[in-house]
N, C-alpha and C. Protein backbone atom coordinates (compact mmCIF):
# COMPACT_ATOMS: atom_id res chain seq x y z
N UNK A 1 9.79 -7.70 16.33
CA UNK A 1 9.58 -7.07 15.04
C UNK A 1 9.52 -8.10 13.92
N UNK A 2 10.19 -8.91 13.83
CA UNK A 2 10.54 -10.27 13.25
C UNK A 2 8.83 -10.45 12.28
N UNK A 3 8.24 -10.97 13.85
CA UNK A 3 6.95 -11.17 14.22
C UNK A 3 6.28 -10.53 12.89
N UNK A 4 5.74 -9.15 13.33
CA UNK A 4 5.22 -8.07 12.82
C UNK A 4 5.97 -8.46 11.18
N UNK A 5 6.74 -7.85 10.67
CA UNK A 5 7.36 -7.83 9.33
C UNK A 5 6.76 -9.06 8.66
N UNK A 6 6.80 -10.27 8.87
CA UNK A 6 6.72 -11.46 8.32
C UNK A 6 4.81 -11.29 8.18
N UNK A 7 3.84 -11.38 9.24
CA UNK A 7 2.66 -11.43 9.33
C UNK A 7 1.95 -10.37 8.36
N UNK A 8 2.59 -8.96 8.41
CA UNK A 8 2.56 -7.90 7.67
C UNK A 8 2.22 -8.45 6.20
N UNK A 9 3.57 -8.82 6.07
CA UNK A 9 3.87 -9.41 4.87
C UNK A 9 2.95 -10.92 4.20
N UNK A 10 2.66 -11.40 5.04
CA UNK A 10 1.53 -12.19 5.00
C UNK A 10 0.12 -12.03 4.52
N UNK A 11 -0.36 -11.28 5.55
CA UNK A 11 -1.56 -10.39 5.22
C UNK A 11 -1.86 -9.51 3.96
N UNK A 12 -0.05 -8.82 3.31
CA UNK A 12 -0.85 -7.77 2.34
C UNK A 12 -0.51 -9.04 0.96
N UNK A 13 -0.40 -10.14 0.92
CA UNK A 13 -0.10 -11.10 0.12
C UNK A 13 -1.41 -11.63 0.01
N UNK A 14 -2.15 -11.89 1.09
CA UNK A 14 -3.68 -12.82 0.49
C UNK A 14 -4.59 -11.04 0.16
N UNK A 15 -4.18 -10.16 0.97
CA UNK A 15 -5.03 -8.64 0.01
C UNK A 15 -4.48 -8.49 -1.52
N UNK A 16 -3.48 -9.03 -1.52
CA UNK A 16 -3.02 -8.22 -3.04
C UNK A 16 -3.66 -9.54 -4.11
N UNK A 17 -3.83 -10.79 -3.13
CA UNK A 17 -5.19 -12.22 -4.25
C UNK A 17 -6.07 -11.61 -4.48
N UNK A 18 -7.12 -11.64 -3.28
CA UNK A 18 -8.37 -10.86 -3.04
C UNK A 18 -8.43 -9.67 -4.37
N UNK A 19 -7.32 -8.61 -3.94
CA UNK A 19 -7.70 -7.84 -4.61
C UNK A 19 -7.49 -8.30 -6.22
N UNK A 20 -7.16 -8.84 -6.74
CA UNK A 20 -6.94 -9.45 -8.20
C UNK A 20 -8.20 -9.96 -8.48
N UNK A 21 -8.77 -10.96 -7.42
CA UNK A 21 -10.05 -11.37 -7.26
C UNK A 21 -11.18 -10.73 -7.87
N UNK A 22 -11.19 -9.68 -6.78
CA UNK A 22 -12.19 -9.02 -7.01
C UNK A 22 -12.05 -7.90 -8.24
N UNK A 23 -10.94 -7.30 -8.96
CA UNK A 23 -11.09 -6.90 -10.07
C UNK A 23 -11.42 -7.73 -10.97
N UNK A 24 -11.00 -8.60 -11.53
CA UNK A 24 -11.25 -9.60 -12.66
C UNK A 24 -13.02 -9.48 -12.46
N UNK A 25 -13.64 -10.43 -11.12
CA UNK A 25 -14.70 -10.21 -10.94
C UNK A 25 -15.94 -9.18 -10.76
N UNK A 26 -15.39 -8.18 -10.89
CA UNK A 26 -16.17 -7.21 -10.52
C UNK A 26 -16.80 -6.35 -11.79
N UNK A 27 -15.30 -6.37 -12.60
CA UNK A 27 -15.06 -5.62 -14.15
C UNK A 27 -16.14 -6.70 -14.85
N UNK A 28 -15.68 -8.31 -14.93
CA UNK A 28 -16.82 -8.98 -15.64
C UNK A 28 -18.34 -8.96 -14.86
N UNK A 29 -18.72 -8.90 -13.92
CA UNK A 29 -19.94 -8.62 -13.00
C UNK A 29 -20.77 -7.41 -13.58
N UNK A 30 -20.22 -6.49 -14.38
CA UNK A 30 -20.87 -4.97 -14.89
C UNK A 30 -20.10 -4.92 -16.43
N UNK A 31 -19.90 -5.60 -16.79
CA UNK A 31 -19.42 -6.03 -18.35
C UNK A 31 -18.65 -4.78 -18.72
N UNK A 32 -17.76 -4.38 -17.90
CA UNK A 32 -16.91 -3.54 -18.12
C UNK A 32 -15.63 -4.19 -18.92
N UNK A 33 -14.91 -3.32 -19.78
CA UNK A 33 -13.90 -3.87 -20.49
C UNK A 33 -12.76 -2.20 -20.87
N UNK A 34 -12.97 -1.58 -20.31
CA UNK A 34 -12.42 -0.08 -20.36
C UNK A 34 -11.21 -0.53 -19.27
N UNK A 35 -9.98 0.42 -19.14
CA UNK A 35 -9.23 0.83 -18.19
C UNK A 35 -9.88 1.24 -16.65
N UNK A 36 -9.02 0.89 -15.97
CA UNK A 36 -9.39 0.77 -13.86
C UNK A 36 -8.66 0.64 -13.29
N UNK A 37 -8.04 1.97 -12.67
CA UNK A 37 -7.35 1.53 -11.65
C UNK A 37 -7.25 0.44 -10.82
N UNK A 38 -8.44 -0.24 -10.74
CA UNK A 38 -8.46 -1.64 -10.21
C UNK A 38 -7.45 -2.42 -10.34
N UNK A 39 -6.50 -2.57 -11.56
CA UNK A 39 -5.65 -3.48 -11.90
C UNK A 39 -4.42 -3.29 -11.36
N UNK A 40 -4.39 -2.14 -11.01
CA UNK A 40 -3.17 -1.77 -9.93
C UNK A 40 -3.54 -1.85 -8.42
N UNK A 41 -4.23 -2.76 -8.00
CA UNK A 41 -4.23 -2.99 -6.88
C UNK A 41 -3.14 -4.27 -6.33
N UNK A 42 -3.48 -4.93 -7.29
CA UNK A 42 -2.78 -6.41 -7.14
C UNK A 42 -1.21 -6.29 -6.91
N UNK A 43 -0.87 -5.30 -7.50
CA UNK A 43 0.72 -4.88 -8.23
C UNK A 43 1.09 -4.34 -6.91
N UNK A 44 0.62 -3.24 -6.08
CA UNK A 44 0.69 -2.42 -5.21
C UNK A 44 0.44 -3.00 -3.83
N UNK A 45 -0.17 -4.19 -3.62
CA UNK A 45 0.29 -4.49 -2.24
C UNK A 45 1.05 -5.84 -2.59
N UNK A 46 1.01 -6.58 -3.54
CA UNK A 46 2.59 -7.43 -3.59
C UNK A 46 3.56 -6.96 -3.20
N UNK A 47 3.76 -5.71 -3.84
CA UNK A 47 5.22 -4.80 -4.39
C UNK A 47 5.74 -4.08 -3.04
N UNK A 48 4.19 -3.06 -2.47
CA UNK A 48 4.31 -2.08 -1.40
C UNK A 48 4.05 -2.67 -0.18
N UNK A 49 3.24 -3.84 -0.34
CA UNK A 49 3.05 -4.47 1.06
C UNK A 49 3.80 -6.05 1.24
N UNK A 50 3.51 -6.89 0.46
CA UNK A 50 4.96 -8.20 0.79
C UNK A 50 5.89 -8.03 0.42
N UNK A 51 6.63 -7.47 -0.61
CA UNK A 51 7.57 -7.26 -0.84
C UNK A 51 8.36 -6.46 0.34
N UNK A 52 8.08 -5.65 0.29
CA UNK A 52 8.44 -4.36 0.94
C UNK A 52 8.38 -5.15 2.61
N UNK A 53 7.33 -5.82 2.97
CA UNK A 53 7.90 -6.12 4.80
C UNK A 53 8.67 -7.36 4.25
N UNK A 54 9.03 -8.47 3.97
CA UNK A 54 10.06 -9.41 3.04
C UNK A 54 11.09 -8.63 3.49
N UNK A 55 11.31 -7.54 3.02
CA UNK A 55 12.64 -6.89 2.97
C UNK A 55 12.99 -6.47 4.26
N UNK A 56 11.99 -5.77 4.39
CA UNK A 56 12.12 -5.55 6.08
C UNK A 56 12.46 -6.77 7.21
N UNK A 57 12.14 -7.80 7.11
CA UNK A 57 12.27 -8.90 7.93
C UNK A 57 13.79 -9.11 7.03
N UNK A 58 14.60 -9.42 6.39
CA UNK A 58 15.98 -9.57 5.90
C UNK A 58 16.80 -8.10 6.75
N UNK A 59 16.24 -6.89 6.04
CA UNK A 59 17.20 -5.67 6.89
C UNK A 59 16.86 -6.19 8.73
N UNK A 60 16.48 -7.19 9.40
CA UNK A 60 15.76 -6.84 10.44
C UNK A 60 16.99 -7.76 11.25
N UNK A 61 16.98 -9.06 10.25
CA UNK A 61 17.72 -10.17 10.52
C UNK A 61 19.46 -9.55 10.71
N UNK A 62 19.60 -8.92 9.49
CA UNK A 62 20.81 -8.44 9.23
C UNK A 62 21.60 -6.86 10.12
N UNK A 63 20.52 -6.05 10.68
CA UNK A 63 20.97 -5.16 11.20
C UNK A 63 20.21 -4.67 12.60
N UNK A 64 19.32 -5.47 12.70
CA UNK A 64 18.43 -5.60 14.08
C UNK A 64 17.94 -3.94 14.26
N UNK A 65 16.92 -3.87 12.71
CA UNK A 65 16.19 -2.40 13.44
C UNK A 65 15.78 -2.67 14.57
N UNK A 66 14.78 -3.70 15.16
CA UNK A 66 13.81 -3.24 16.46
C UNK A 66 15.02 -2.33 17.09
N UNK A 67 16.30 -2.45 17.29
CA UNK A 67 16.88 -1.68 18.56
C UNK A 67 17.09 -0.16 18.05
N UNK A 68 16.56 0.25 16.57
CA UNK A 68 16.39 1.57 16.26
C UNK A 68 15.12 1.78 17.01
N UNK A 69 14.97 3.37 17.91
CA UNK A 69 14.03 3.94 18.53
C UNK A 69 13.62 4.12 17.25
N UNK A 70 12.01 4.30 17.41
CA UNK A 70 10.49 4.64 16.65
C UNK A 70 10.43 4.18 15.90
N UNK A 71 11.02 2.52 15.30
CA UNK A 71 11.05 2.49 14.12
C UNK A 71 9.31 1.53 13.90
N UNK A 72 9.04 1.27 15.32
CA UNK A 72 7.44 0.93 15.18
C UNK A 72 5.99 1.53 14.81
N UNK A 73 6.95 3.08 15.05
CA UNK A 73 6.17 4.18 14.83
C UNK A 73 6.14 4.72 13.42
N UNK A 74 7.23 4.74 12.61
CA UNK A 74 7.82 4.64 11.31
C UNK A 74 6.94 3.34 10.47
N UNK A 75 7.17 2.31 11.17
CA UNK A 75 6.31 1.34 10.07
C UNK A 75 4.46 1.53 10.29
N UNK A 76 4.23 2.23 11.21
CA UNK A 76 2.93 2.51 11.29
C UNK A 76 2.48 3.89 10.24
N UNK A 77 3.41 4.26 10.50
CA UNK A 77 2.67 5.34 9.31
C UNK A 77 2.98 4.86 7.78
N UNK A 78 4.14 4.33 7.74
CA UNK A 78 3.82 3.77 6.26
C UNK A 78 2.84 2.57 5.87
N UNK A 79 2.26 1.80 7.04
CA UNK A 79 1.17 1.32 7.20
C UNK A 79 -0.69 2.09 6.55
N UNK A 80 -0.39 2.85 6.98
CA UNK A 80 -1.50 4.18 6.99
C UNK A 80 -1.03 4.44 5.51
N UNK A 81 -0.24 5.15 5.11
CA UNK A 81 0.57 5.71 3.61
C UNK A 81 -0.10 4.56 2.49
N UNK A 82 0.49 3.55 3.02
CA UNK A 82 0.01 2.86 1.85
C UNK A 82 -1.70 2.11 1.51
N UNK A 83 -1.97 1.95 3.13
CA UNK A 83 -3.58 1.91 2.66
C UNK A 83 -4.81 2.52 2.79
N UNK A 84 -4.05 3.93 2.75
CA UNK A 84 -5.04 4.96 2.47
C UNK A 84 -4.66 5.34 1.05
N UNK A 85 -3.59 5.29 0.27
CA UNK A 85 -3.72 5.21 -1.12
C UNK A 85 -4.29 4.35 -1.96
N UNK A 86 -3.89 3.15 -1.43
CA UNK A 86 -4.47 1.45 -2.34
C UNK A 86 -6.25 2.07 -2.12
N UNK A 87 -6.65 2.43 -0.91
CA UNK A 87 -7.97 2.78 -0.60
C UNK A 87 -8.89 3.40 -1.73
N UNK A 88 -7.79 4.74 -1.79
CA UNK A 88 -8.28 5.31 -3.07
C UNK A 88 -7.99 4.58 -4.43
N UNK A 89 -7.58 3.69 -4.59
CA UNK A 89 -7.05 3.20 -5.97
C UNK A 89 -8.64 2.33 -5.91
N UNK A 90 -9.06 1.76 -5.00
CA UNK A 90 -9.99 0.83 -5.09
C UNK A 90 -11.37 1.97 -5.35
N UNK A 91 -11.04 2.97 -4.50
CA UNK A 91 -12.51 4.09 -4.79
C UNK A 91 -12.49 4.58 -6.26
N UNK A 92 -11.48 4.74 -6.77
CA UNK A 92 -11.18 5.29 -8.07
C UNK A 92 -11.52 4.28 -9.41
N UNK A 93 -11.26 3.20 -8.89
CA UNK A 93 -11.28 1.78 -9.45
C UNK A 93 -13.34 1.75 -10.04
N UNK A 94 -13.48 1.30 -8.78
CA UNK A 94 -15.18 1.52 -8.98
C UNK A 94 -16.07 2.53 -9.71
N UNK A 95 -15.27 3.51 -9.27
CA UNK A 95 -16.01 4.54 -9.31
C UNK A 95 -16.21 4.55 -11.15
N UNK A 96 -14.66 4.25 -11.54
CA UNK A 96 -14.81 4.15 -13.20
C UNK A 96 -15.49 3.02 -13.70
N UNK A 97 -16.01 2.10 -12.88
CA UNK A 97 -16.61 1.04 -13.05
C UNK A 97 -18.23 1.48 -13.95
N UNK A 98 -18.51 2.43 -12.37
CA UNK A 98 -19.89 2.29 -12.42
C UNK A 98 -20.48 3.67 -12.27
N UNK A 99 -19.38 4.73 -13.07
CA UNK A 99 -19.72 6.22 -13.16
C UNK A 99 -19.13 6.53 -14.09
N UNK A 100 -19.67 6.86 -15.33
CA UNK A 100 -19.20 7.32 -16.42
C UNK A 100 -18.52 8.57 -16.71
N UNK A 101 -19.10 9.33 -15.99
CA UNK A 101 -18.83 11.10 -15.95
C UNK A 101 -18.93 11.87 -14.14
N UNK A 102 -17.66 11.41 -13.44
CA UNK A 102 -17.46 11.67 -12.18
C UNK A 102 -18.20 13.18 -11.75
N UNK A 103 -18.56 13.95 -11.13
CA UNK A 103 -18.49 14.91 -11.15
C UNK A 103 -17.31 15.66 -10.51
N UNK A 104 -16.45 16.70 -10.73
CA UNK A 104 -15.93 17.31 -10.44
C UNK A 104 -15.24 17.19 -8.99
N UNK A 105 -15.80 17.90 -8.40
CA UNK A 105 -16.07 17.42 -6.88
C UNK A 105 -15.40 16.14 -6.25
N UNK A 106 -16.38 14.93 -6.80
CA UNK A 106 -15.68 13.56 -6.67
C UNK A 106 -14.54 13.27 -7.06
N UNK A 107 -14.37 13.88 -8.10
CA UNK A 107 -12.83 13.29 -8.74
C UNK A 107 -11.78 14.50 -8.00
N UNK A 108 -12.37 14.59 -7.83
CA UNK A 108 -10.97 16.06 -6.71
C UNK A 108 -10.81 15.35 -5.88
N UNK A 109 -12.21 14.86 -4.99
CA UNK A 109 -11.70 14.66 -3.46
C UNK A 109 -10.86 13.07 -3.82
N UNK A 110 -10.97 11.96 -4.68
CA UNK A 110 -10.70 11.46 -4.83
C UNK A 110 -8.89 11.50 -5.08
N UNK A 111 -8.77 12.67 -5.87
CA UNK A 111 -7.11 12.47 -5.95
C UNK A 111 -6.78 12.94 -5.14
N UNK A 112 -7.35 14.43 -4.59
CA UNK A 112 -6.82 14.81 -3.01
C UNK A 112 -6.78 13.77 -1.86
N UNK A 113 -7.43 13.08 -1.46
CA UNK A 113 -7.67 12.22 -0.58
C UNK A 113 -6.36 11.04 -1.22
N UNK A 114 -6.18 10.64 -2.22
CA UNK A 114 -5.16 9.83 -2.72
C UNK A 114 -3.36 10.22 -2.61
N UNK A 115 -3.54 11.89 -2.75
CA UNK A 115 -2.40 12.62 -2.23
C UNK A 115 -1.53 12.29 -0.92
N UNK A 116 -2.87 12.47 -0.32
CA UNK A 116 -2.16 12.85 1.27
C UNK A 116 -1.98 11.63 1.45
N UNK A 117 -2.73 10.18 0.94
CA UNK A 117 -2.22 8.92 0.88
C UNK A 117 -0.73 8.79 0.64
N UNK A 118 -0.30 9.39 -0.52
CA UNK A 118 1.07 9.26 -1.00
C UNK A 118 2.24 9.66 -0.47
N UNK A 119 1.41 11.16 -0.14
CA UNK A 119 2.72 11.47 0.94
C UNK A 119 2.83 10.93 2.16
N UNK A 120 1.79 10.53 2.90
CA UNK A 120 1.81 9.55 4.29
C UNK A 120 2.87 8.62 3.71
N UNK A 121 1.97 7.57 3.19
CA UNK A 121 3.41 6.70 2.24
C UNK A 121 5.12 7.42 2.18
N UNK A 122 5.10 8.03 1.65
CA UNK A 122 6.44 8.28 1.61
C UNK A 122 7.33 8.93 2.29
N UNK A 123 6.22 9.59 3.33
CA UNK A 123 7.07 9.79 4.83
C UNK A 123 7.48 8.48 5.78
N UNK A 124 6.67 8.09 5.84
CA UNK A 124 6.77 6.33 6.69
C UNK A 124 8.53 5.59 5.49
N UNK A 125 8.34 5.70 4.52
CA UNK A 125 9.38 5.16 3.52
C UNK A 125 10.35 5.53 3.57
N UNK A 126 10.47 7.12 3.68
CA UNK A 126 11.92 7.92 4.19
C UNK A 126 12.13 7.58 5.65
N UNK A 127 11.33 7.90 6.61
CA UNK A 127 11.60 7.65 8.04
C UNK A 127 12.33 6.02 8.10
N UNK A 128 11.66 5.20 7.65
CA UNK A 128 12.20 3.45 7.48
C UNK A 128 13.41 3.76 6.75
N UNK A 129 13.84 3.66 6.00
CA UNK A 129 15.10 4.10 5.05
C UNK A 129 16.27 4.53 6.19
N UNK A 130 16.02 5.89 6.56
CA UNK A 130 16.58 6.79 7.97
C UNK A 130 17.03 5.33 8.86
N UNK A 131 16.19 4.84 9.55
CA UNK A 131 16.22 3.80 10.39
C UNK A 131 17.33 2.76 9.94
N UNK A 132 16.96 2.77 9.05
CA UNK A 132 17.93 1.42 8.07
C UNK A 132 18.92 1.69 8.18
N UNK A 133 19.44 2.89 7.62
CA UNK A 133 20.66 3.66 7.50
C UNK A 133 21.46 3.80 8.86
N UNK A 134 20.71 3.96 9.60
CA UNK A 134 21.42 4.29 11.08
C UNK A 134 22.03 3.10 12.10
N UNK A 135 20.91 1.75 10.99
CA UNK A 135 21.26 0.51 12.36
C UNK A 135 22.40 -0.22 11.36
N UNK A 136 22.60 -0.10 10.10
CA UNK A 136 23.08 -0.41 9.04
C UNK A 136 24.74 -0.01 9.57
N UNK A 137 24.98 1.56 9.61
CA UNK A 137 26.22 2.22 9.96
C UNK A 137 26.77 2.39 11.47
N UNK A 138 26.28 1.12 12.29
CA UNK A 138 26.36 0.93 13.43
C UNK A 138 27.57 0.54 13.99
C-alpha cells in the first residue's frame, strides 16, 4: 500500500502542474479574462489528490491500514470520486471558456454528472476515515 499511496500521490502532483498549466494557457490562448472553474483544478488535486495520499502513506506507516480488509477497494472509489468531479471541473472550466450561454441541458448534465462525482468522492472519504478509525483503535 506504501507503494500505491506515495505514487498516487505523485501522479496527482505533476496533474495538479499540468493542470495550472493548462489553465493559465488556455484562458490566455482565447483571450479570456472572466471567472473558470479552471482555477480550481490546481487547488483540488494538490489538496484532494497529494495531499490527501501524503496522509495516507503517514496513517499507513503509523497504523498499517493495508491489514484493514477493503481498504483497496475504499481508495478506489475515492479514486473514481475525485476524478470524475475534477473531470467535470475541467468540462465546466472550458465550457465557460468557449460558450457564452450554455444551454440548459448542458449545464444540468454538467452539474448532475459533477454530483454523483461528489458523492462517489465522499463515499470513498467516509469508507477511508471508517478504515482509519478501526486500524487506529486497534
Amino acid at each position: 500500500m506504501k507503494r500505491k499511496f506515495i505514487n498516487s500521490a505523485l501522479i496527482y502532483a505533476v496533474i495538479a502542474l499540468v493542470s495550472g498549466v493548462f489553465y493559465r494557457e488556455f484562458t490566455k490562448m482565447n483571450d479570456f479574462t472572466g471567472k473558470t472553474t479552471l482555477s480550481a483544478l490546481h487547488t483540488h488535486y494538490f489538496v484532494l489528490g497529494m495531499f490527501f495520499f501524503l496522509i495516507l502513506l503517514l496513517m499507513e506507516n503509523a497504523f498499517h491500514l493495508s491489514n484493514q480488509p477493503k481498504i483497496a477497494s475504499a481508495v478506489v472509489v475515492y479514486h473514481i470520486g475525485l476524478n470524475l468531479s475534477t473531470l467535470m471541473l475541467l468540462v465546466r472550466g472550458v465550457q465557460q471558456v468557449l460558450i457564452d450561454a450554455p444551454s440548459r441541458g448542458l449545464d444540468a448534465s454538467i452539474s448532475g454528472i459533477s454530483g454523483i462525482g461528489h458523492i462517489v468522492l465522499a463515499v470513498g472519504l467516509i469508507l477511508i476515515l471508517v478504515k482509519i478509525k478501526k486500524a487506529a483503535i486497534q
